[in-house]
Every structure is written in structure tokens, then in C-alpha cells.
C-alpha atoms as a PDB file:
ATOM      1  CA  UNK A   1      56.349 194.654  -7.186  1.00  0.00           C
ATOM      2  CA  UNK A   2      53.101 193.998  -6.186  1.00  0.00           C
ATOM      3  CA  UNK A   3      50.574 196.807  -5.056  1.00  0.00           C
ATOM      4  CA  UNK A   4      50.349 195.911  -1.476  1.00  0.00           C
ATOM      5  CA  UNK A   5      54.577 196.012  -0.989  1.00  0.00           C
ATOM      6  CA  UNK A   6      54.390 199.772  -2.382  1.00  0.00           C
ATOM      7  CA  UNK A   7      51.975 202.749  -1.572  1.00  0.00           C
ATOM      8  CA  UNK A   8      48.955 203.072   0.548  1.00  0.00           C
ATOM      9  CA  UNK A   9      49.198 199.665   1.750  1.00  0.00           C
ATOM     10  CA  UNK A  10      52.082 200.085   4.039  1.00  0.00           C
ATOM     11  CA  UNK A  11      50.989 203.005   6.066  1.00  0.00           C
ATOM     12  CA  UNK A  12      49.137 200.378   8.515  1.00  0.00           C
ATOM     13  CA  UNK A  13      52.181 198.401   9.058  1.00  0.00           C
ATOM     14  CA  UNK A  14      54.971 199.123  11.580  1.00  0.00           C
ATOM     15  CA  UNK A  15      57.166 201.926  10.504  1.00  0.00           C
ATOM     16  CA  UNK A  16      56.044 201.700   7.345  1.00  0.00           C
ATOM     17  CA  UNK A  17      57.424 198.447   6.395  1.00  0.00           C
ATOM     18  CA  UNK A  18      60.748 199.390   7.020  1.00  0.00           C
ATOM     19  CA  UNK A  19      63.636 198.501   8.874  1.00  0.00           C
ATOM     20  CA  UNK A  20      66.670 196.225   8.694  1.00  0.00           C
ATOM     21  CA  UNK A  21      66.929 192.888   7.170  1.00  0.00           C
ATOM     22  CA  UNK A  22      67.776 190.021   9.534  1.00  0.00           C
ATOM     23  CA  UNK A  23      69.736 188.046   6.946  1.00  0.00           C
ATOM     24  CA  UNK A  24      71.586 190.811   4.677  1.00  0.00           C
ATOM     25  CA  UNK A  25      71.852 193.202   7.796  1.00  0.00           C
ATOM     26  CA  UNK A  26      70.351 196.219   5.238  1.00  0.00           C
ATOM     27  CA  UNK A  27      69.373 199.296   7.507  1.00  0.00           C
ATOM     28  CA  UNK A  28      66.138 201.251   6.770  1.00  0.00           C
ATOM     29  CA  UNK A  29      64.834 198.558   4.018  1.00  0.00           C
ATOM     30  CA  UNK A  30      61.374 197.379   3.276  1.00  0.00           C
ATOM     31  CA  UNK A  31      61.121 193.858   5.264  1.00  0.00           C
ATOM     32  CA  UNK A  32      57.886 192.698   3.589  1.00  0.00           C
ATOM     33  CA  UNK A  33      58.597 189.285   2.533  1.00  0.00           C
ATOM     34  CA  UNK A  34      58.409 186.081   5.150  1.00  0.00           C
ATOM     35  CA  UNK A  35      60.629 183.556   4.826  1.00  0.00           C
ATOM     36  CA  UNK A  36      60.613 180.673   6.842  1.00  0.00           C
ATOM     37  CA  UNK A  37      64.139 179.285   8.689  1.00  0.00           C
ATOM     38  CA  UNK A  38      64.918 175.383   9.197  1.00  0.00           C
ATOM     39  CA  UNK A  39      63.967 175.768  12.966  1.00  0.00           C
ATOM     40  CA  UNK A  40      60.382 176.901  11.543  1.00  0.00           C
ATOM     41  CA  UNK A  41      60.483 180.789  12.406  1.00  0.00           C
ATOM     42  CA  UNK A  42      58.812 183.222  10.396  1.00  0.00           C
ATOM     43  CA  UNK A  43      61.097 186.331   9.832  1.00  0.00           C
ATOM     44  CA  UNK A  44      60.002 188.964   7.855  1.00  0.00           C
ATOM     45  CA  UNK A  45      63.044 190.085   5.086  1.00  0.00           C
ATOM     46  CA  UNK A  46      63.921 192.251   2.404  1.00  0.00           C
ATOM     47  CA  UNK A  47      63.228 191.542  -1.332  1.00  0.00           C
ATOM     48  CA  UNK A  48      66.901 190.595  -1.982  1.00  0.00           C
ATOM     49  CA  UNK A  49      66.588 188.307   0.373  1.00  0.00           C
ATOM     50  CA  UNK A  50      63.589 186.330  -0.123  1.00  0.00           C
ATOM     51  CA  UNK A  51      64.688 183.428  -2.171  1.00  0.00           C
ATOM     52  CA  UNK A  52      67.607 182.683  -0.163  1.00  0.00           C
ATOM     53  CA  UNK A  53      67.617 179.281   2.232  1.00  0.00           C
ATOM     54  CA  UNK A  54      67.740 180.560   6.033  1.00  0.00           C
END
């Protein structure tokens, strides 16, 4: 992974990055990846869940 989805880069964010995954319903996961749905909404998801179509 890169070096701003581990370490000192995600004690500014929200909870640390974490929480659950929209799509994959994942509890207490890093959600630092936005993916865009066919309505046009941004939702921030987990690394599984990246590459999926929403």
C-alpha cells in the first residue's frame, strides 16, 4: 500500500481511517479508497472493495 493509506498519515483523518465499508458491510476497516457509484456519489470504501462497479 501506499504511504499515505498506512502510518502517520491517517491520524488527521476521522477515526483514523476506519470504519465500515458501505459495499462489503466490513466493521472497523480502513475506508480510504473513493469509488464513485452510477448516480455520481463519492463513497469512501475498503481496499477489497475498490475495483468493484457500485
Amino acid at each position: 500500500m501506499a504511504k499515505t493509506t498506512r502510518g502517520k498519515g491517517l491520524w488527521n483523518t476521522p477515526s483514523r481511517g476506519r470504519g465500515t465499508c458501505p459495499v462489503c458491510q466490513s466493521t472497523r476497516i480502513k475506508c480510504l479508497h473513493t469509488n464513485v457509484t452510477e448516480v455520481g456519489a463519492q463513497l469512501k470504501v475498503c481496499k477489497k472493495c475498490r475495483n468493484k462497479d457500485l
